[in-house]
C-alpha atoms as a PDB file:
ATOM      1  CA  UNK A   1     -20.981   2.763  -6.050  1.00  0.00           C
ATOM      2  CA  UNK A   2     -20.358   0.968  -2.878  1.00  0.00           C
ATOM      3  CA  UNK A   3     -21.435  -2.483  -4.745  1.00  0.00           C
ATOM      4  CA  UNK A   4     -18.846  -1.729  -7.384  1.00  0.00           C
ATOM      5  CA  UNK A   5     -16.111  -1.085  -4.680  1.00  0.00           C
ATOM      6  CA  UNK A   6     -16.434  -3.874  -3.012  1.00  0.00           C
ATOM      7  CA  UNK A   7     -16.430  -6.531  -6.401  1.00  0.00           C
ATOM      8  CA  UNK A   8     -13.510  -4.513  -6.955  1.00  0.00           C
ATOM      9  CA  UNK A   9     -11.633  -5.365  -3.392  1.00  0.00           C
ATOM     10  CA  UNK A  10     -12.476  -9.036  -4.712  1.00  0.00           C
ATOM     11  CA  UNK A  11     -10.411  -9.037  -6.980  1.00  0.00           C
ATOM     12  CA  UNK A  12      -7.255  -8.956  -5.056  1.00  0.00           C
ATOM     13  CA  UNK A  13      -8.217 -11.791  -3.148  1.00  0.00           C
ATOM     14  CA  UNK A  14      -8.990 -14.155  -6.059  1.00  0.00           C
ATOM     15  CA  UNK A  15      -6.295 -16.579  -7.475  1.00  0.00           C
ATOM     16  CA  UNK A  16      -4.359 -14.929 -10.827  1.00  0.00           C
ATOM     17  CA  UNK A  17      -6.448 -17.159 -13.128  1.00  0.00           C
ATOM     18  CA  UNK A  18      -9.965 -15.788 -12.090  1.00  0.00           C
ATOM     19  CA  UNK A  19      -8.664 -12.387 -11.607  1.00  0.00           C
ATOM     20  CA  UNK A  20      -8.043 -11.407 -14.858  1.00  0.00           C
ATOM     21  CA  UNK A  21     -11.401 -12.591 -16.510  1.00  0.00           C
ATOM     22  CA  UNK A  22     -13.432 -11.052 -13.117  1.00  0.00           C
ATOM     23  CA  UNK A  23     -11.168  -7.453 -13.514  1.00  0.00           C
ATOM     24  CA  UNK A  24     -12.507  -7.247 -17.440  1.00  0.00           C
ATOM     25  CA  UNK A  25     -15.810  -7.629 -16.230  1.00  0.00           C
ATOM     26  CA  UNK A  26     -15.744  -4.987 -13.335  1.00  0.00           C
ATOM     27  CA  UNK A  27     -13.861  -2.723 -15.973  1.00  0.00           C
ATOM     28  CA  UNK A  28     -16.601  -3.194 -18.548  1.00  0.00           C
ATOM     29  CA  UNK A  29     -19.442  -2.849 -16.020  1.00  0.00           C
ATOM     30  CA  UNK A  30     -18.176   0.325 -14.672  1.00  0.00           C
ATOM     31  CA  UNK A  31     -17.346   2.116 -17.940  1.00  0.00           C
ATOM     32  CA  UNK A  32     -21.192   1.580 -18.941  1.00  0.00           C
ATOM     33  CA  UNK A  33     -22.357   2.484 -15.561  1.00  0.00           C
ATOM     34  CA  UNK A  34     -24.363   5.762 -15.032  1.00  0.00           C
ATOM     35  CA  UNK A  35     -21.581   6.675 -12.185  1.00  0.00           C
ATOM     36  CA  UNK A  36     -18.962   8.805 -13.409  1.00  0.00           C
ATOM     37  CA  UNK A  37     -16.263   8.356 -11.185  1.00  0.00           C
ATOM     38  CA  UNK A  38     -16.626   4.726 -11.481  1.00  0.00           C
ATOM     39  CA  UNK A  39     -16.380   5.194 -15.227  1.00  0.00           C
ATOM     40  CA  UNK A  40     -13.079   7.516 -14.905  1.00  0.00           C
ATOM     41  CA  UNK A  41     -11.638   4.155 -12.174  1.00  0.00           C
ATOM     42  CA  UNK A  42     -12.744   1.756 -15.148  1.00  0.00           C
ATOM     43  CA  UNK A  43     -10.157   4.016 -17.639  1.00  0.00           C
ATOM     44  CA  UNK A  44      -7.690   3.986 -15.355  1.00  0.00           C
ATOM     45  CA  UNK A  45      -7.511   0.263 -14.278  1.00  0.00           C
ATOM     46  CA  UNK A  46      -7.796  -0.525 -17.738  1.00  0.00           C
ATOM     47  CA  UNK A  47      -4.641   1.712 -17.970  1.00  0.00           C
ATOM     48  CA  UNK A  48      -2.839  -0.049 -15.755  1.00  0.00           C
ATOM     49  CA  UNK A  49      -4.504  -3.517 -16.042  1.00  0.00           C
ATOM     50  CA  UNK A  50      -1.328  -5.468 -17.036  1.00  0.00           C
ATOM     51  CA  UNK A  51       0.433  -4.130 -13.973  1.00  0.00           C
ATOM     52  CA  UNK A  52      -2.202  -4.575 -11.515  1.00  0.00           C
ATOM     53  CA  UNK A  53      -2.528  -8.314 -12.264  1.00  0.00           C
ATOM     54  CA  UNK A  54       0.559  -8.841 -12.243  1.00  0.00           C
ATOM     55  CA  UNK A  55       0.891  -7.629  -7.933  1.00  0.00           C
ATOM     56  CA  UNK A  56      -1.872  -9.887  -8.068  1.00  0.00           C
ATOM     57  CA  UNK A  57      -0.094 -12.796  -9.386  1.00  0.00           C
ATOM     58  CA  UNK A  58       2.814 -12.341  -7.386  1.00  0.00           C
ATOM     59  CA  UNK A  59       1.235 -11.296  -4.013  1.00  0.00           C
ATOM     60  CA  UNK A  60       3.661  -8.006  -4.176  1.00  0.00           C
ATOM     61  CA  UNK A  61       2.790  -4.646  -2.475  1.00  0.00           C
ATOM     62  CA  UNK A  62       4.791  -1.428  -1.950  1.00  0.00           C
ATOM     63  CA  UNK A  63       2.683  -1.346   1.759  1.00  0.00           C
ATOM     64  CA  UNK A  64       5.513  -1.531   4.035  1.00  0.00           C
ATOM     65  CA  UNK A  65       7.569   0.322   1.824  1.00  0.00           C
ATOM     66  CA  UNK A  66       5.482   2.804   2.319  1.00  0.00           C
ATOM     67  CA  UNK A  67       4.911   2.414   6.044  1.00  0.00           C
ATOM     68  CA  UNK A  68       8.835   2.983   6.927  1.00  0.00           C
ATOM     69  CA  UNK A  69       8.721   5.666   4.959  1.00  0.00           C
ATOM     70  CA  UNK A  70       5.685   7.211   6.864  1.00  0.00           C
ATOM     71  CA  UNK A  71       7.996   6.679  10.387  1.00  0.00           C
ATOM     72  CA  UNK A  72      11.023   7.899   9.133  1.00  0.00           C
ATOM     73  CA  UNK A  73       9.416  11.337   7.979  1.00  0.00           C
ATOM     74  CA  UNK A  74       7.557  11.157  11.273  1.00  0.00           C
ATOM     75  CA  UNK A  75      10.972  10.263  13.581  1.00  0.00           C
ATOM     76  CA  UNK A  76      12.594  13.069  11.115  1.00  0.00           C
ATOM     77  CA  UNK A  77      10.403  15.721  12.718  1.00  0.00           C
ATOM     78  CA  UNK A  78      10.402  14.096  16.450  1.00  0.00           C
ATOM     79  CA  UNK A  79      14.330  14.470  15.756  1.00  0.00           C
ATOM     80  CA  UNK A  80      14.316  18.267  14.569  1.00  0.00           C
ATOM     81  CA  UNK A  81      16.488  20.372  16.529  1.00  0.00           C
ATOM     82  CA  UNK A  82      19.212  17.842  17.116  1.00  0.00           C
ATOM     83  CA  UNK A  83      22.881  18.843  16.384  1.00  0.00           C
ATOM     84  CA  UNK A  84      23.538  16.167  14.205  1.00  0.00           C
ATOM     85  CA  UNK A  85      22.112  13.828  11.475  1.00  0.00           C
ATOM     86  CA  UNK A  86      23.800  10.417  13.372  1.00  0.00           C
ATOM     87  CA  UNK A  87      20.985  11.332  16.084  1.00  0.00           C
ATOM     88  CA  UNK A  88      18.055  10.986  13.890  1.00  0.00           C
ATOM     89  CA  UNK A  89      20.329   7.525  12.454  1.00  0.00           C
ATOM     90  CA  UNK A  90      20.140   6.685  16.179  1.00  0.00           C
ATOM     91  CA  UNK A  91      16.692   7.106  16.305  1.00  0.00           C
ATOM     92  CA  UNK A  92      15.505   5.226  13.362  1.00  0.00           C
ATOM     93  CA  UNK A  93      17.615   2.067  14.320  1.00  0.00           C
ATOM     94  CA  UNK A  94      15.985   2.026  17.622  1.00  0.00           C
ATOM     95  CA  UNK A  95      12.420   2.495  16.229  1.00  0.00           C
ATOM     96  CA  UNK A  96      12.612   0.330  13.359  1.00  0.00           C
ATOM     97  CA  UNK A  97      15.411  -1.415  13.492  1.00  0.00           C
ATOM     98  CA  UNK A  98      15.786  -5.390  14.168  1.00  0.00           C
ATOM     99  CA  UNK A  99      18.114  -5.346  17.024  1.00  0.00           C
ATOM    100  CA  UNK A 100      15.948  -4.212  20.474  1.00  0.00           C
ATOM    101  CA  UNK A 101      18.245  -3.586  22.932  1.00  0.00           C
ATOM    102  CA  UNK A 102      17.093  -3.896  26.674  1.00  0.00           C
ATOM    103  CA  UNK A 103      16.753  -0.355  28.441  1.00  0.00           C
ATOM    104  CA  UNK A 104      17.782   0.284  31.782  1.00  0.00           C
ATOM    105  CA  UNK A 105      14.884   0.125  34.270  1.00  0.00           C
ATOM    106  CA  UNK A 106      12.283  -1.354  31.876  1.00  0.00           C
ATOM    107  CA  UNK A 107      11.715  -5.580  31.423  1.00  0.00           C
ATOM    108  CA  UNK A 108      12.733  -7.182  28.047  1.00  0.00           C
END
Protein backbone atom coordinates (compact mmCIF):
# COMPACT_ATOMS: atom_id res chain seq x y z
CA UNK A 1 0.00 0.00 0.00
CA UNK A 2 2.63 2.43 0.93
CA UNK A 3 4.51 1.57 -2.57
CA UNK A 4 1.30 2.40 -4.37
CA UNK A 5 0.97 5.78 -2.45
CA UNK A 6 3.94 6.98 -3.11
CA UNK A 7 3.93 6.16 -7.34
CA UNK A 8 0.81 7.88 -6.84
CA UNK A 9 2.39 11.30 -5.20
CA UNK A 10 4.60 10.95 -8.50
CA UNK A 11 2.37 11.70 -10.46
CA UNK A 12 1.79 15.24 -9.56
CA UNK A 13 5.23 16.01 -9.97
CA UNK A 14 5.66 14.66 -13.53
CA UNK A 15 5.23 16.96 -16.64
CA UNK A 16 1.34 16.68 -18.22
CA UNK A 17 2.65 14.45 -21.03
CA UNK A 18 4.01 11.55 -18.78
CA UNK A 19 1.30 11.99 -16.33
CA UNK A 20 -1.43 10.81 -18.08
CA UNK A 21 0.14 7.50 -19.51
CA UNK A 22 1.92 6.89 -15.70
CA UNK A 23 -1.87 7.71 -13.91
CA UNK A 24 -3.47 4.74 -16.35
CA UNK A 25 -0.93 2.56 -15.20
CA UNK A 26 -1.21 3.23 -11.34
CA UNK A 27 -5.10 3.06 -11.99
CA UNK A 28 -4.82 -0.31 -13.69
CA UNK A 29 -2.30 -1.69 -11.19
CA UNK A 30 -4.36 -0.83 -8.27
CA UNK A 31 -7.76 -2.06 -9.52
CA UNK A 32 -6.04 -5.66 -9.96
CA UNK A 33 -4.26 -5.37 -6.74
CA UNK A 34 -5.23 -7.70 -3.80
CA UNK A 35 -5.69 -4.29 -1.61
CA UNK A 36 -9.09 -3.15 -1.46
CA UNK A 37 -8.91 0.27 -0.63
CA UNK A 38 -6.41 0.77 -3.26
CA UNK A 39 -8.87 -0.82 -5.65
CA UNK A 40 -11.91 1.54 -4.38
CA UNK A 41 -8.85 4.87 -4.97
CA UNK A 42 -8.27 3.22 -8.54
CA UNK A 43 -12.43 3.72 -9.20
CA UNK A 44 -12.39 6.86 -8.00
CA UNK A 45 -9.35 8.47 -9.80
CA UNK A 46 -10.54 6.88 -12.76
CA UNK A 47 -13.75 8.89 -11.92
CA UNK A 48 -12.24 11.88 -11.84
CA UNK A 49 -9.20 11.24 -14.14
CA UNK A 50 -9.96 14.01 -16.70
CA UNK A 51 -10.09 16.55 -13.90
CA UNK A 52 -7.17 15.51 -12.01
CA UNK A 53 -4.86 15.87 -15.04
CA UNK A 54 -6.00 18.66 -15.90
CA UNK A 55 -4.67 20.56 -12.06
CA UNK A 56 -1.84 18.73 -13.23
CA UNK A 57 -1.44 20.42 -16.45
CA UNK A 58 -2.10 23.68 -15.20
CA UNK A 59 -0.22 23.57 -11.82
CA UNK A 60 -3.75 24.71 -10.09
CA UNK A 61 -4.70 23.86 -6.45
CA UNK A 62 -7.60 24.96 -4.21
CA UNK A 63 -4.62 24.80 -1.16
CA UNK A 64 -4.66 28.29 -0.14
CA UNK A 65 -8.13 28.57 -0.79
CA UNK A 66 -8.54 26.36 1.60
CA UNK A 67 -5.98 27.65 4.08
CA UNK A 68 -7.82 31.25 4.45
CA UNK A 69 -10.66 29.57 4.89
CA UNK A 70 -9.20 27.42 7.81
CA UNK A 71 -8.07 31.12 9.57
CA UNK A 72 -11.07 32.82 9.01
CA UNK A 73 -13.25 30.04 10.80
CA UNK A 74 -10.44 29.97 13.33
CA UNK A 75 -10.27 34.16 13.80
CA UNK A 76 -14.31 33.71 13.68
CA UNK A 77 -14.18 31.86 17.00
CA UNK A 78 -11.06 33.96 18.55
CA UNK A 79 -13.62 36.91 17.66
CA UNK A 80 -16.85 35.37 19.40
CA UNK A 81 -18.30 37.56 21.87
CA UNK A 82 -17.59 40.81 20.11
CA UNK A 83 -20.48 43.35 19.67
CA UNK A 84 -20.15 43.64 16.18
CA UNK A 85 -19.32 41.80 12.88
CA UNK A 86 -16.79 44.99 11.62
CA UNK A 87 -14.57 43.56 14.65
CA UNK A 88 -14.08 40.16 13.33
CA UNK A 89 -13.60 42.37 9.58
CA UNK A 90 -10.93 44.10 11.69
CA UNK A 91 -9.45 41.10 12.64
CA UNK A 92 -9.17 39.25 9.46
CA UNK A 93 -7.53 42.31 7.64
CA UNK A 94 -4.92 42.41 10.23
CA UNK A 95 -4.24 38.61 10.15
CA UNK A 96 -4.40 38.06 6.60
CA UNK A 97 -4.51 40.96 5.04
CA UNK A 98 -1.62 42.63 2.75
CA UNK A 99 -1.25 45.89 4.43
CA UNK A 100 0.90 45.29 8.02
CA UNK A 101 0.66 48.19 9.82
CA UNK A 102 3.46 48.96 12.46
CA UNK A 103 2.16 48.54 16.19
CA UNK A 104 3.02 50.75 18.84
CA UNK A 105 5.89 49.44 20.99
CA UNK A 106 6.89 46.53 18.70
CA UNK A 107 9.82 46.94 15.59
CA UNK A 108 8.59 46.71 11.93
Amino acid sequence: AYLFKERLRLVFKMRPEDAADYLDEWIDQASHSDIAPMAELAERITRHRTRILAAIEHDMSNGPVESVNTKIRLLTRIAFGYKNPEALIALAMLALGPHRPALPGRPS
